[in-house]
C-alpha atoms as a PDB file:
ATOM      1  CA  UNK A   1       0.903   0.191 -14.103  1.00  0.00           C
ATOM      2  CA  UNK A   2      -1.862  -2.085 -15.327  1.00  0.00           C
ATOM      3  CA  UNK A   3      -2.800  -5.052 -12.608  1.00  0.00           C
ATOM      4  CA  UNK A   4      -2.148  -7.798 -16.035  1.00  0.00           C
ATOM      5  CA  UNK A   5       1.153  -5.831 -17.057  1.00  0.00           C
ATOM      6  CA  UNK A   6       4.725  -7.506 -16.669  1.00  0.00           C
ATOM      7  CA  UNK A   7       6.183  -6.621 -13.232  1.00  0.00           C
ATOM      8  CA  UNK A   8       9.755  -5.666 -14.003  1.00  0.00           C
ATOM      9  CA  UNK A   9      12.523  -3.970 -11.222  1.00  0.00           C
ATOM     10  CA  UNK A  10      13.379  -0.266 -12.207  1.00  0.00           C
ATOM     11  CA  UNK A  11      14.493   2.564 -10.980  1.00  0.00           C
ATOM     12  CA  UNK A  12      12.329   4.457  -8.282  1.00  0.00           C
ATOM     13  CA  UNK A  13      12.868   7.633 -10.436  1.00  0.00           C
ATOM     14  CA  UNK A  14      11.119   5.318 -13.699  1.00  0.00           C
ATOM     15  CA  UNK A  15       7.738   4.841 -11.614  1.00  0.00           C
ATOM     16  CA  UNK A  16       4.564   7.238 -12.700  1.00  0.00           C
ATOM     17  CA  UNK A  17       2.731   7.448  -9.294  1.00  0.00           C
ATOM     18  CA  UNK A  18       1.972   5.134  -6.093  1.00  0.00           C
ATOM     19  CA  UNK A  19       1.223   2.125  -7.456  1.00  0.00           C
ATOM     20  CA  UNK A  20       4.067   2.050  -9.536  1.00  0.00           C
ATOM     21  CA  UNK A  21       6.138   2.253  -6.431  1.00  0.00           C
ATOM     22  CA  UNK A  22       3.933  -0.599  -4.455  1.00  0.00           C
ATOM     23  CA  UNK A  23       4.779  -2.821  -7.799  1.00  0.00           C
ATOM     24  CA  UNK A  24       8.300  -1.780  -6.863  1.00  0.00           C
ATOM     25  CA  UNK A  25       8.240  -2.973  -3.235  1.00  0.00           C
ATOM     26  CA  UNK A  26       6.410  -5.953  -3.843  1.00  0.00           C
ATOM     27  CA  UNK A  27       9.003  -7.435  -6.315  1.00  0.00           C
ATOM     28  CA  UNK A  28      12.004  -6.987  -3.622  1.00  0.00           C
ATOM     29  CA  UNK A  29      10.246  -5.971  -0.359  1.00  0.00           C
ATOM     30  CA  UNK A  30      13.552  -6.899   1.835  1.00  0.00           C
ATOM     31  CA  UNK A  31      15.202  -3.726   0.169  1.00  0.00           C
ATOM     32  CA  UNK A  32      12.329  -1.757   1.291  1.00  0.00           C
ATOM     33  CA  UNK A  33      10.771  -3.094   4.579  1.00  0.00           C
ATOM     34  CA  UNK A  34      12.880  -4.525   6.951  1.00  0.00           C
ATOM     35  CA  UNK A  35      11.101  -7.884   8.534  1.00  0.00           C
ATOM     36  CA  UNK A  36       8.271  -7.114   6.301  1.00  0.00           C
ATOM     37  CA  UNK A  37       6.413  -4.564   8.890  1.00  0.00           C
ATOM     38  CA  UNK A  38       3.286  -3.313   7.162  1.00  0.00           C
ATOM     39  CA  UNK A  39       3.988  -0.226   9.844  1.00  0.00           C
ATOM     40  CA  UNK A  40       7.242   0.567   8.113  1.00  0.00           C
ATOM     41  CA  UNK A  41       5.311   0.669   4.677  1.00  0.00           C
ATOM     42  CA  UNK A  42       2.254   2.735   6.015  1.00  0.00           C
ATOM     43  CA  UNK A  43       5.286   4.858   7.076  1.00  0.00           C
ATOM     44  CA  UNK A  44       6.819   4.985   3.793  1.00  0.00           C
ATOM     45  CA  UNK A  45       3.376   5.869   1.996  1.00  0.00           C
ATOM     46  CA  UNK A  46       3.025   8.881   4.705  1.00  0.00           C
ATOM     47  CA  UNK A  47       6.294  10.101   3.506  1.00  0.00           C
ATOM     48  CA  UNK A  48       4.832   9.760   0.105  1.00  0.00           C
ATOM     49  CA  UNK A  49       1.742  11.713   0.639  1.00  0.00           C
ATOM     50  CA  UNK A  50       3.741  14.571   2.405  1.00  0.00           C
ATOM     51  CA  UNK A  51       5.916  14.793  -0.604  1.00  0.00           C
ATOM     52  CA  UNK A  52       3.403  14.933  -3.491  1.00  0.00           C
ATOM     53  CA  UNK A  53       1.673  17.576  -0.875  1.00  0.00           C
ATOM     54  CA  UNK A  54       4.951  19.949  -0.586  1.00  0.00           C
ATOM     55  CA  UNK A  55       5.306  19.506  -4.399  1.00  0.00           C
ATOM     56  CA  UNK A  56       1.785  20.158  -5.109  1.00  0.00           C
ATOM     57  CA  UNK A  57       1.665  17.391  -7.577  1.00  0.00           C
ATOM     58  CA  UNK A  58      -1.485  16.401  -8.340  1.00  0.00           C
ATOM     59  CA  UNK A  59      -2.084  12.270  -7.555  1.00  0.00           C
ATOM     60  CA  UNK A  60      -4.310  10.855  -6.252  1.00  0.00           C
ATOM     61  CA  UNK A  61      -3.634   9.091  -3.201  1.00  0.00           C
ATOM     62  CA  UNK A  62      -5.936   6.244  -1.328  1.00  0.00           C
ATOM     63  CA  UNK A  63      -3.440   4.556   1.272  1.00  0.00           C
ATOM     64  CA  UNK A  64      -3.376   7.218   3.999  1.00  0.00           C
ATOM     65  CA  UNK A  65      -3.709   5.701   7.073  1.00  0.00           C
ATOM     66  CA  UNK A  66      -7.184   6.495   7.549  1.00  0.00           C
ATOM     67  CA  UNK A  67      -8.213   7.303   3.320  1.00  0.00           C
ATOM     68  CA  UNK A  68     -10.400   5.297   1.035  1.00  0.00           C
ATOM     69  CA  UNK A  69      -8.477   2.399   0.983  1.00  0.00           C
ATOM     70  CA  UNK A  70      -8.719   2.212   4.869  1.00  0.00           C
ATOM     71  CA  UNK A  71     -12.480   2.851   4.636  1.00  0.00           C
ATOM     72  CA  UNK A  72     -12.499   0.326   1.895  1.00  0.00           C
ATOM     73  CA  UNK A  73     -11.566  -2.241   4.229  1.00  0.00           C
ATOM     74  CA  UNK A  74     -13.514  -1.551   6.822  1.00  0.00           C
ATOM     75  CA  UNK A  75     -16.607  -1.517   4.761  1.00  0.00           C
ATOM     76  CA  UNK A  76     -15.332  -4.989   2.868  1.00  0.00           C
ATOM     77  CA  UNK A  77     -13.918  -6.600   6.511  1.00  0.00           C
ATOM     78  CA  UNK A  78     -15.389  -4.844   8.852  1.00  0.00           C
ATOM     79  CA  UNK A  79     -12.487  -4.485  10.586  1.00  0.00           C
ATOM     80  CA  UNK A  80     -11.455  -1.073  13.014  1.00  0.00           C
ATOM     81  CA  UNK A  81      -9.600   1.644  11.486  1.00  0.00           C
ATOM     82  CA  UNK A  82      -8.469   3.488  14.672  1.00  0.00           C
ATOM     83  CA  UNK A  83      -4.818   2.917  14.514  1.00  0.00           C
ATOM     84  CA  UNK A  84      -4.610   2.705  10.758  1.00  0.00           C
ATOM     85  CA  UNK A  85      -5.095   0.047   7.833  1.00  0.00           C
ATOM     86  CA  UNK A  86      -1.488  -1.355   8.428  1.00  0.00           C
ATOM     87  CA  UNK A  87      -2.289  -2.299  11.805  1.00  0.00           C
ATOM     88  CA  UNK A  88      -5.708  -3.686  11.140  1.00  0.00           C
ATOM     89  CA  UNK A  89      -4.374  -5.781   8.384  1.00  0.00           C
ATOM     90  CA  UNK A  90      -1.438  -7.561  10.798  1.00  0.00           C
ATOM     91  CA  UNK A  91      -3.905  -7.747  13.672  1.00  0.00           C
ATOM     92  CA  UNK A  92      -6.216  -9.984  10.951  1.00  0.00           C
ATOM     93  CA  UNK A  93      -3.699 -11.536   8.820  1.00  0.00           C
ATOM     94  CA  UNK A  94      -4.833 -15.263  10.411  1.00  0.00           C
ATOM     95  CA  UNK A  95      -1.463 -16.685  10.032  1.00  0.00           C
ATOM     96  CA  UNK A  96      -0.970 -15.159   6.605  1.00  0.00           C
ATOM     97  CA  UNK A  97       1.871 -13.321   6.063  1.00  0.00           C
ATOM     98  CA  UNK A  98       1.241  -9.337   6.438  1.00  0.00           C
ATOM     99  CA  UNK A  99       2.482  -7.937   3.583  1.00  0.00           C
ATOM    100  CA  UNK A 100       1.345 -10.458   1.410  1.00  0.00           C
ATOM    101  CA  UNK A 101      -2.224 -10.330   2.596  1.00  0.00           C
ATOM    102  CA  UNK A 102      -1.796  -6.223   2.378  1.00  0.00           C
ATOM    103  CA  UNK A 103      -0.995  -6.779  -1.884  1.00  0.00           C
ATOM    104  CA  UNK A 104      -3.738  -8.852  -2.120  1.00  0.00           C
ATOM    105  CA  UNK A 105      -5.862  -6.557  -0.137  1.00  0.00           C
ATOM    106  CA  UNK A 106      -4.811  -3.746  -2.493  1.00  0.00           C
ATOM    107  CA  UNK A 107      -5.230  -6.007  -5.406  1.00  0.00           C
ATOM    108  CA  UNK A 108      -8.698  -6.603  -4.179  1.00  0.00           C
ATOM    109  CA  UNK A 109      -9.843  -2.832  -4.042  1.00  0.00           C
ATOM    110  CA  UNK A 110      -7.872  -1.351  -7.167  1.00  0.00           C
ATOM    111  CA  UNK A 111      -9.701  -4.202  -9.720  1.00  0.00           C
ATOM    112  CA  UNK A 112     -13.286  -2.781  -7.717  1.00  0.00           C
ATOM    113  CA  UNK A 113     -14.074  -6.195  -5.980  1.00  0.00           C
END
């Protein structure tokens, strides 16, 4: 899904990879995360990467807990990566709201800035 296209809810089986799914979550994240934990996400996304690994498809996939987006962040923030992007991001959040700050975040690295 293009970063300028329309963000519209639809069906989980309609979405074409990750980030289709992440557009997903972000338009009604209390059906998805309970009390917004970016743990419960990073959990989600692990189930995610399992499942395109049993079903060999081929994706690519950056949100691992320790992948490129993780060593994205740590390059960009300079922040530790030893438990995991999810908790790095709520440990730095500075009063912003986790999840929020994590869509920017991924905003940030998917447009290359």
């Amino acid at each position: 899904m293009s970063l300028k296209a329309k963000k519209v809810v639809q069906p989980i089986e309609m979405c074409r990879d990750v980030y289709d799914v992440l557009e997903q979550i972000r338009l009604r994240p209390g059906m998805w995360i309970h009390q917004g934990s970016l743990g419960d996400l990073q959990n989600i996304l692990i189930g995610y990467r399992t499942a395109l690994s049993v079903h060999g498809a081929d994706e690519q996939f950056a949100l691992a807990p320790a992948g490129p987006f993780a060593e994205w962040l740590e390059a960009r923030r300079g922040w530790s990566m030893s438990c995991g992007w999810a908790d790095a991001i709520t440990r730095n959040a500075d009063g912003e709201e986790p999840l929020t700050l994590f869509f920017r975040l991924l905003d940030e690295y998917r447009s290359g800035s």
